[in-house]
N, C-alpha and C. Protein backbone atom coordinates (compact mmCIF):
# COMPACT_ATOMS: atom_id res chain seq x y z
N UNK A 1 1.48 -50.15 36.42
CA UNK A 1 1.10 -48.76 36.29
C UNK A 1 -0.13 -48.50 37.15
N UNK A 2 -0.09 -47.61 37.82
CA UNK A 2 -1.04 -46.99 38.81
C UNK A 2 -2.45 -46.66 37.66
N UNK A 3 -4.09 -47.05 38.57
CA UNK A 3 -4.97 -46.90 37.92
C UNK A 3 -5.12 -45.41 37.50
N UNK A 4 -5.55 -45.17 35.98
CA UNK A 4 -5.66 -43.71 35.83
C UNK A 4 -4.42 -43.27 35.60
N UNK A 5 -3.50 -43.60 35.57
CA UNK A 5 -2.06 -42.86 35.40
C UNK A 5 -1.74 -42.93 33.58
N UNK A 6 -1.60 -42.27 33.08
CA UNK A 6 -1.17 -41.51 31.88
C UNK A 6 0.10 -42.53 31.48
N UNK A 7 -0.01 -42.84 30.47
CA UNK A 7 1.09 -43.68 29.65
C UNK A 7 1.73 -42.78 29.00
N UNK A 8 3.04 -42.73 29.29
CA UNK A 8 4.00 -41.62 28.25
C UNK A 8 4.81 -42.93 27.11
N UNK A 9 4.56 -42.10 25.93
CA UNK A 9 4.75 -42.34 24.67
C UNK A 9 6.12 -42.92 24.68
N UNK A 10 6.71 -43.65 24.18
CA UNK A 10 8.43 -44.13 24.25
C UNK A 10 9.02 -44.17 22.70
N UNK A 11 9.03 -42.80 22.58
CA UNK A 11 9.99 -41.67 21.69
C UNK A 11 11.54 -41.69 22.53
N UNK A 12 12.47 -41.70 21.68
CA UNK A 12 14.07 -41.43 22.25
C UNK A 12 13.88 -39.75 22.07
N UNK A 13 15.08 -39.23 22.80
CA UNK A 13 14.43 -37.45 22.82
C UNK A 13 15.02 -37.48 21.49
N UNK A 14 16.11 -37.61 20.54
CA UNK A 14 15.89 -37.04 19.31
C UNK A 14 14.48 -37.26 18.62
N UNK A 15 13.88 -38.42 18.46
CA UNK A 15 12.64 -38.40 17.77
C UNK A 15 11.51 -37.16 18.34
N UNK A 16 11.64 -36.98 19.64
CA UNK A 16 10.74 -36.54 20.55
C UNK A 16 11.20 -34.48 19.91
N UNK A 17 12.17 -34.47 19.63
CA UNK A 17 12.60 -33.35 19.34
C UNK A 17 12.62 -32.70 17.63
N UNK A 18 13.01 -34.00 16.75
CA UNK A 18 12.44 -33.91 15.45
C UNK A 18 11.28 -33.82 15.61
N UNK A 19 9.93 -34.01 15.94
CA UNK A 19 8.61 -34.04 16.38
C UNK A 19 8.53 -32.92 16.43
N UNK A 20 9.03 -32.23 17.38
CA UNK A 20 8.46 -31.09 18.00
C UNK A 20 9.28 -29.60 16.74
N UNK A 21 9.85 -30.03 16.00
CA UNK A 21 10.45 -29.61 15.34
C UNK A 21 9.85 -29.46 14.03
N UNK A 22 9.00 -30.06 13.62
CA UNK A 22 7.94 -30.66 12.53
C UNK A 22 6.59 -30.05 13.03
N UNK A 23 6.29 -30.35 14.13
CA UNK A 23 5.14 -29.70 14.67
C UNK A 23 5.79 -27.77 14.74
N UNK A 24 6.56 -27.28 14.96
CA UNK A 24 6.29 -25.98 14.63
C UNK A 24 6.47 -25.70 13.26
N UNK A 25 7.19 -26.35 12.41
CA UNK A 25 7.17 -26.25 10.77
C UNK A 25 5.71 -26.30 10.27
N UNK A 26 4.72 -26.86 10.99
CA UNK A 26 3.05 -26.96 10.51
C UNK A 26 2.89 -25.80 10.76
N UNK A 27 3.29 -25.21 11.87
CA UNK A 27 2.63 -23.45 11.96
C UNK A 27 3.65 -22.52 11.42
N UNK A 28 3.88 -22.76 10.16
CA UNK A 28 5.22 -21.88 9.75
C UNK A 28 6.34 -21.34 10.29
N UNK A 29 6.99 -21.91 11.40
CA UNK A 29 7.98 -21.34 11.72
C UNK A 29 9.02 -21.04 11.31
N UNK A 30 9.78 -19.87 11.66
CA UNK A 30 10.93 -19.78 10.58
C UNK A 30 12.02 -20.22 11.21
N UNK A 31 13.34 -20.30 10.34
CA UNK A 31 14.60 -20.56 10.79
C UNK A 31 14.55 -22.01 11.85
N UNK A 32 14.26 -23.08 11.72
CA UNK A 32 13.85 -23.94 12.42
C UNK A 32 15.70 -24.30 12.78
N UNK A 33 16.08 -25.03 14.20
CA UNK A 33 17.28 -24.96 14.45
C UNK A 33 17.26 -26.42 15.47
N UNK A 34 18.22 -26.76 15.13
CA UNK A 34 17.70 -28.24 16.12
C UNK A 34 19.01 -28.94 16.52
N UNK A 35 19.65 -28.62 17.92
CA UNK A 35 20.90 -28.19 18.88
C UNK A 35 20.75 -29.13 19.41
N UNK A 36 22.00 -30.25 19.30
CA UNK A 36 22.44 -31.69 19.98
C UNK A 36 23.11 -30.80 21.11
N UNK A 37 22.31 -30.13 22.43
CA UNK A 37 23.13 -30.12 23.42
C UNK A 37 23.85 -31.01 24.58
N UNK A 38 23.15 -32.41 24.23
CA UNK A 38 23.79 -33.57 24.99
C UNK A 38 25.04 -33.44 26.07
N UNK A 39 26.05 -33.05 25.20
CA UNK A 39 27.39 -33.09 25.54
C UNK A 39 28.11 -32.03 26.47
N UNK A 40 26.81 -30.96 26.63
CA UNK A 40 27.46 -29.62 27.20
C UNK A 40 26.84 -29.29 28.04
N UNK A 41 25.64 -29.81 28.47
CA UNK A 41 24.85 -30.14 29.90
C UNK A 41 24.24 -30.72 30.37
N UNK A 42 23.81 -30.76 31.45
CA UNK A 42 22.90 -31.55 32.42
C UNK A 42 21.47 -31.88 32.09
N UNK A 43 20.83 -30.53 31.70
CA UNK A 43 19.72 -30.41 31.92
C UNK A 43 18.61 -30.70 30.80
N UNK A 44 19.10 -30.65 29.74
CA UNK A 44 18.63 -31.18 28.19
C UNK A 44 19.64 -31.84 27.34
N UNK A 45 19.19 -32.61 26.30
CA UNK A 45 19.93 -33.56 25.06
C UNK A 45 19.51 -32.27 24.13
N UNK A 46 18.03 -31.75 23.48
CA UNK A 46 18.19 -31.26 22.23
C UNK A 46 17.32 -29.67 22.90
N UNK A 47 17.81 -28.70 22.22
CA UNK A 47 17.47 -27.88 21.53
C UNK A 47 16.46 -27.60 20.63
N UNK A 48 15.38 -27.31 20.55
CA UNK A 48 14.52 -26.43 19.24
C UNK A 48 14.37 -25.27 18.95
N UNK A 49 14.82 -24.51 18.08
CA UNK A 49 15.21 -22.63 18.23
C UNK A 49 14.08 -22.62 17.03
N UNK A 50 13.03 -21.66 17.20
CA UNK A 50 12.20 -21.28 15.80
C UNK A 50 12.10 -19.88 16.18
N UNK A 51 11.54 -19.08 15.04
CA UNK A 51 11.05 -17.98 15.06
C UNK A 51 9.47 -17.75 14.59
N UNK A 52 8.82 -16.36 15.23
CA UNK A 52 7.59 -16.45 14.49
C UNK A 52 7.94 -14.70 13.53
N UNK A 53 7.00 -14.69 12.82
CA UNK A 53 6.92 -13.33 12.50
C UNK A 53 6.36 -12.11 12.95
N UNK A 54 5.81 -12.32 14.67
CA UNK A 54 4.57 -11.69 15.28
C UNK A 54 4.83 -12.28 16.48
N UNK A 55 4.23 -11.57 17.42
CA UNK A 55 3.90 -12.63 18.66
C UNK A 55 2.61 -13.13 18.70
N UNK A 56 1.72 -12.82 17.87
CA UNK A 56 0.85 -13.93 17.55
C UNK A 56 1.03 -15.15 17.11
N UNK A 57 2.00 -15.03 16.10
CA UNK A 57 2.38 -16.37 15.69
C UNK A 57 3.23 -17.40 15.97
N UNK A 58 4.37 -16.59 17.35
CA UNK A 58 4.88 -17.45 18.34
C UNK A 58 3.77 -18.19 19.16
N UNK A 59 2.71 -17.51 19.43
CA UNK A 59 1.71 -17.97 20.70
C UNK A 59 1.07 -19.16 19.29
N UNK A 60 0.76 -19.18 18.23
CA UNK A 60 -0.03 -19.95 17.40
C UNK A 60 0.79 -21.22 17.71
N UNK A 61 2.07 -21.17 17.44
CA UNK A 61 2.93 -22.24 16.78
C UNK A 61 3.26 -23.18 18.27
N UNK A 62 3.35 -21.84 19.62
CA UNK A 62 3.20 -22.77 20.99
C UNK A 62 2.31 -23.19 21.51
N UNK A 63 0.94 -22.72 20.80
CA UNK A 63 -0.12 -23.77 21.13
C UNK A 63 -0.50 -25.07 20.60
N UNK A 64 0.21 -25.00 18.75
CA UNK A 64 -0.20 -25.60 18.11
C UNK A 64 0.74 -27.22 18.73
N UNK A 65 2.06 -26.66 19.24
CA UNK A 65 3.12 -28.07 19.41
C UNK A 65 2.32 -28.59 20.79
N UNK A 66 2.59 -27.36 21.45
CA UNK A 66 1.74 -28.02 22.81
C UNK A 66 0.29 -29.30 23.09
N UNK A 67 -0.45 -28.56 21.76
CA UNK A 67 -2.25 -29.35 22.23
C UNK A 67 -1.37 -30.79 21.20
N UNK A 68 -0.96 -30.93 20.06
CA UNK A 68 -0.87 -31.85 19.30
C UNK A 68 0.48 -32.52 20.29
N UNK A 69 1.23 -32.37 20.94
CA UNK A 69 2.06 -33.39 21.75
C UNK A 69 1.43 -33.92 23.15
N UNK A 70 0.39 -32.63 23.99
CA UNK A 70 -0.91 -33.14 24.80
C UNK A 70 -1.53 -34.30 24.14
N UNK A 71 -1.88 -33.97 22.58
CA UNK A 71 -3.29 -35.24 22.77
C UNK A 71 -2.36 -36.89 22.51
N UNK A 72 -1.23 -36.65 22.19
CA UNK A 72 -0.10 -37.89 21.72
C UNK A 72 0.16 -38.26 23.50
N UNK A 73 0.05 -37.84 24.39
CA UNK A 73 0.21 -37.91 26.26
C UNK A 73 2.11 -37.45 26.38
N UNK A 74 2.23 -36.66 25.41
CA UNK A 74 3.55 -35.81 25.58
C UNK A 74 2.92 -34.44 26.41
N UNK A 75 3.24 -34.68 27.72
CA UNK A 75 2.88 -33.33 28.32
C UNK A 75 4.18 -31.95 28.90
N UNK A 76 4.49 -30.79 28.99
CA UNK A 76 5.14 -30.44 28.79
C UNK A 76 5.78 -30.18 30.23
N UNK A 77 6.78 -30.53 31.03
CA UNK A 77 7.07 -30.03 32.42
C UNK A 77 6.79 -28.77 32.74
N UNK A 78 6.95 -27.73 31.80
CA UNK A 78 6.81 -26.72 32.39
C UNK A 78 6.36 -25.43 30.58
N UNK A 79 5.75 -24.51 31.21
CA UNK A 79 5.75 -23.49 30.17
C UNK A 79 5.87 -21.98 30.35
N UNK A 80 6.82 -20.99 29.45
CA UNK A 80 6.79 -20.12 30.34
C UNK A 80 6.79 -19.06 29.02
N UNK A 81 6.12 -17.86 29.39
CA UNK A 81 6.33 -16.57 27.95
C UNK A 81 4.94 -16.50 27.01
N UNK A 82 4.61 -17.26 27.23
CA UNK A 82 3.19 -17.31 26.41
C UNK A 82 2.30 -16.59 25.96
N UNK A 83 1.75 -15.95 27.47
CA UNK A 83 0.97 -14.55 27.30
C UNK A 83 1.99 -13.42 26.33
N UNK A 84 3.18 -13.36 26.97
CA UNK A 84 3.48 -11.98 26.42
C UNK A 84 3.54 -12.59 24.58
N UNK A 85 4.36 -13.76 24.55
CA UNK A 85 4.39 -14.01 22.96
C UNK A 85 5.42 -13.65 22.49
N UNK A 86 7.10 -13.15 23.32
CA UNK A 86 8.00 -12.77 22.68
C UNK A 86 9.09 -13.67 22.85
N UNK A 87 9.48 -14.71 23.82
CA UNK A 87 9.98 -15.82 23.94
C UNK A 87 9.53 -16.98 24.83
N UNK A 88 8.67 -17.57 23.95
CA UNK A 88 8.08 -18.99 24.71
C UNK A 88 8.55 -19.71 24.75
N UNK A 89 9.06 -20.55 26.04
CA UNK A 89 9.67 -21.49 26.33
C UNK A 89 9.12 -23.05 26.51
N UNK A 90 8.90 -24.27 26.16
CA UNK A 90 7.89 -25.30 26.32
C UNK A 90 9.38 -26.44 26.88
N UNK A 91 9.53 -26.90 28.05
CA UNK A 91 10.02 -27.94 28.71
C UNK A 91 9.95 -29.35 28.56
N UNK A 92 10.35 -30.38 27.34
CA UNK A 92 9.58 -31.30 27.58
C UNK A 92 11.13 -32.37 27.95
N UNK A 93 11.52 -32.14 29.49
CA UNK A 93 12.53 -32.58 29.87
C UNK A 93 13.31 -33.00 29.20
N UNK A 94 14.30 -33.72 28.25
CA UNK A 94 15.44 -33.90 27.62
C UNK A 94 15.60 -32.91 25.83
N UNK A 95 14.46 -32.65 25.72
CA UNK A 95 13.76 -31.59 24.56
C UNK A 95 13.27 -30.12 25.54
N UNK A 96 14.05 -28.98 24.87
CA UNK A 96 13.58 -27.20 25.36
C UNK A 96 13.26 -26.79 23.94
N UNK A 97 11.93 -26.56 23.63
CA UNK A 97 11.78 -25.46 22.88
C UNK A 97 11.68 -24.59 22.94
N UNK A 98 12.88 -23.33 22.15
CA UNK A 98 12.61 -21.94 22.40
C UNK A 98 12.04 -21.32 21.03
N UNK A 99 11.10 -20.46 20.99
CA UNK A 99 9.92 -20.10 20.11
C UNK A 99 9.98 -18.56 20.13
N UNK A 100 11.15 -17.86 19.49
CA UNK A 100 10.95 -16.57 19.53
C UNK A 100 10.18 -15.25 18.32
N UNK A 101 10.09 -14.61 19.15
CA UNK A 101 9.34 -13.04 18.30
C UNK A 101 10.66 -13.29 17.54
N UNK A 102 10.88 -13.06 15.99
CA UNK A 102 11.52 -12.78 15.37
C UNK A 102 13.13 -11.84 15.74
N UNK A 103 12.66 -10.57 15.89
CA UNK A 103 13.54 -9.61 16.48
C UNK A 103 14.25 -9.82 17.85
N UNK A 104 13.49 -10.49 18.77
CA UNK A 104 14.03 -10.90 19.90
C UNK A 104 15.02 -12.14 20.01
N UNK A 105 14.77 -12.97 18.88
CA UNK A 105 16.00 -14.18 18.28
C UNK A 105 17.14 -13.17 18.81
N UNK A 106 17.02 -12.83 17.08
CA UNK A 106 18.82 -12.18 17.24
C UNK A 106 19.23 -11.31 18.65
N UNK A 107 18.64 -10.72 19.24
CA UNK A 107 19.16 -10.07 20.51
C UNK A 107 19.52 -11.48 21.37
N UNK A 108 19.01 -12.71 21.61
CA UNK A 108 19.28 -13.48 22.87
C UNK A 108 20.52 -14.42 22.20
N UNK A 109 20.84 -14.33 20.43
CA UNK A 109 21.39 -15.51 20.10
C UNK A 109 21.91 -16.10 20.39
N UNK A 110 20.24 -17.44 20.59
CA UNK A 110 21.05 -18.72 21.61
C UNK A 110 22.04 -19.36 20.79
N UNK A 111 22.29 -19.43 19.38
CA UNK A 111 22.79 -20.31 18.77
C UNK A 111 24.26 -19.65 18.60
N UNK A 112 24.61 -19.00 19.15
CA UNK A 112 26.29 -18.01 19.36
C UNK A 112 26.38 -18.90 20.80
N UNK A 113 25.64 -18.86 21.66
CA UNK A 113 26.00 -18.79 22.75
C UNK A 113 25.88 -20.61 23.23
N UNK A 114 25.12 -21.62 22.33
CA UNK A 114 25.77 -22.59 22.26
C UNK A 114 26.08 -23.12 21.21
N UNK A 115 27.34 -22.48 20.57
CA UNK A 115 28.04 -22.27 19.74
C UNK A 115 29.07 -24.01 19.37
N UNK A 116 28.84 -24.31 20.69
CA UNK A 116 29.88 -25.60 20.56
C UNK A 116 28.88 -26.74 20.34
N UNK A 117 27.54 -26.53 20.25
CA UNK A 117 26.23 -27.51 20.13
C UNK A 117 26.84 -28.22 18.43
N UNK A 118 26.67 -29.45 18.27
CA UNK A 118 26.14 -29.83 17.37
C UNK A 118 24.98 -29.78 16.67
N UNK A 119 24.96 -29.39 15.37
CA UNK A 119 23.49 -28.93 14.51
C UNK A 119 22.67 -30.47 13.62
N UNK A 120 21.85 -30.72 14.93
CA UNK A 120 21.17 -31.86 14.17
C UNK A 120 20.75 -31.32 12.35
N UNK A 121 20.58 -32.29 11.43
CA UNK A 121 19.63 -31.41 9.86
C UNK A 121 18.61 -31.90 10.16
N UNK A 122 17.14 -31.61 10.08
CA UNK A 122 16.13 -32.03 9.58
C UNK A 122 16.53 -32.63 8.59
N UNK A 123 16.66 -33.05 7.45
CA UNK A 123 16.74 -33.85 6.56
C UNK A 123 16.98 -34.75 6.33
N UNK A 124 16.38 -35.87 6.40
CA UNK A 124 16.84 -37.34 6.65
C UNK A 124 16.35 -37.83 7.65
N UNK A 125 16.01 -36.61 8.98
CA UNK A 125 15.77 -37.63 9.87
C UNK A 125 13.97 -37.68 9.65
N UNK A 126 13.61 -39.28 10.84
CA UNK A 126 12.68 -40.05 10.67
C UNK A 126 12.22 -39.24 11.65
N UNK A 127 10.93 -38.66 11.09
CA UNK A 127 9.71 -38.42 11.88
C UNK A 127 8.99 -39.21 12.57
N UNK A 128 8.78 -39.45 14.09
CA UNK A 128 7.32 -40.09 14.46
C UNK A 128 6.21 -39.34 13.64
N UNK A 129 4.98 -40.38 13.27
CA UNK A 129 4.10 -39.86 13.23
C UNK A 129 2.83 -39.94 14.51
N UNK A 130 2.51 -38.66 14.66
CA UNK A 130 1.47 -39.16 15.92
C UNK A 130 0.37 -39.91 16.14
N UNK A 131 -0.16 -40.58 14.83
CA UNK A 131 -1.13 -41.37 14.81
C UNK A 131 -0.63 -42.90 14.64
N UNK A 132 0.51 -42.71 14.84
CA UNK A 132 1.28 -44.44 14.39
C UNK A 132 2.34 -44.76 15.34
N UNK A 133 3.18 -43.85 15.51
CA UNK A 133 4.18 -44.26 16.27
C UNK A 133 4.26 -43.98 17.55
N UNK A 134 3.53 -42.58 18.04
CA UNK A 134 3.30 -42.30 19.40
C UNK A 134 2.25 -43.33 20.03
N UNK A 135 2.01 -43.90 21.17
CA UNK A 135 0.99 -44.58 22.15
C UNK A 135 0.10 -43.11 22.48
N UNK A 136 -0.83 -43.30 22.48
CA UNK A 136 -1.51 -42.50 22.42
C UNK A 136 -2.79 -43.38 24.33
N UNK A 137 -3.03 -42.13 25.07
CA UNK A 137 -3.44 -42.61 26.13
C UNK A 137 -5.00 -43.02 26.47
């Protein structure tokens, strides 16, 4: 490993996605949704669909996953929606979280439109915890 270079954590993306899935449940998110898209494209394995009640509380819940998967050296490829607060998008390559304004859910419904996704449950599955199981940098 190159001097100074950042150690990424070695989470499989479901763990990496239950995570991030748990981390918006800390900022109350609603309707939490968690989409095995594996099988139906290229570009991601899972899905995270939440809602906030505000666009304050979309921007709370995408800062809150963001700084707490930052300080674990989960950094996010890309981020997009933030300012406005009505659909924030957070990239963390084989894991997409989408984080919508409440009302704006149902108008885009991603979960109609990948309809053929398998629906991981939260329930049962094993959480990383970030002080134990993530490498931390």
């Amino acid at each position: 490993m190159k001097k100074g270079a950042v150690k990424e954590p070695q989470l499989s993306a479901l763990q990496k996605a239950v995570l991030c899935a748990r981390e918006a449940e800390e900022r109350k998110a609603l309707n939490i949704v968690l989409l095995d898209v594996s099988q139906l494209t290229s570009f991601a394995d899972y899905f995270v669909i939440c809602s906030g009640k505000s666009s304050r509380q979309v921007q709370g819940i995408a800062d809150h996953l963001e700084g707490r998967l930052r300080e674990a050296g989960i950094r996010p490829l890309g981020m997009e929606g933030l300012k406005e607060g009505h659909w924030v998008l957070l990239d963390y390559g084989e894991v997409i979280v989408h984080i919508f304004y409440d009302p704006i859910r149902g108008f885009y419904d991603l979960e109609s439109l990948w309809a053929d996704a398998r629906t991981v449950h939260l329930e049962g599955q094993e959480t990383p915890r970030l002080d134990r199981d993530v490498v931390k940098p």
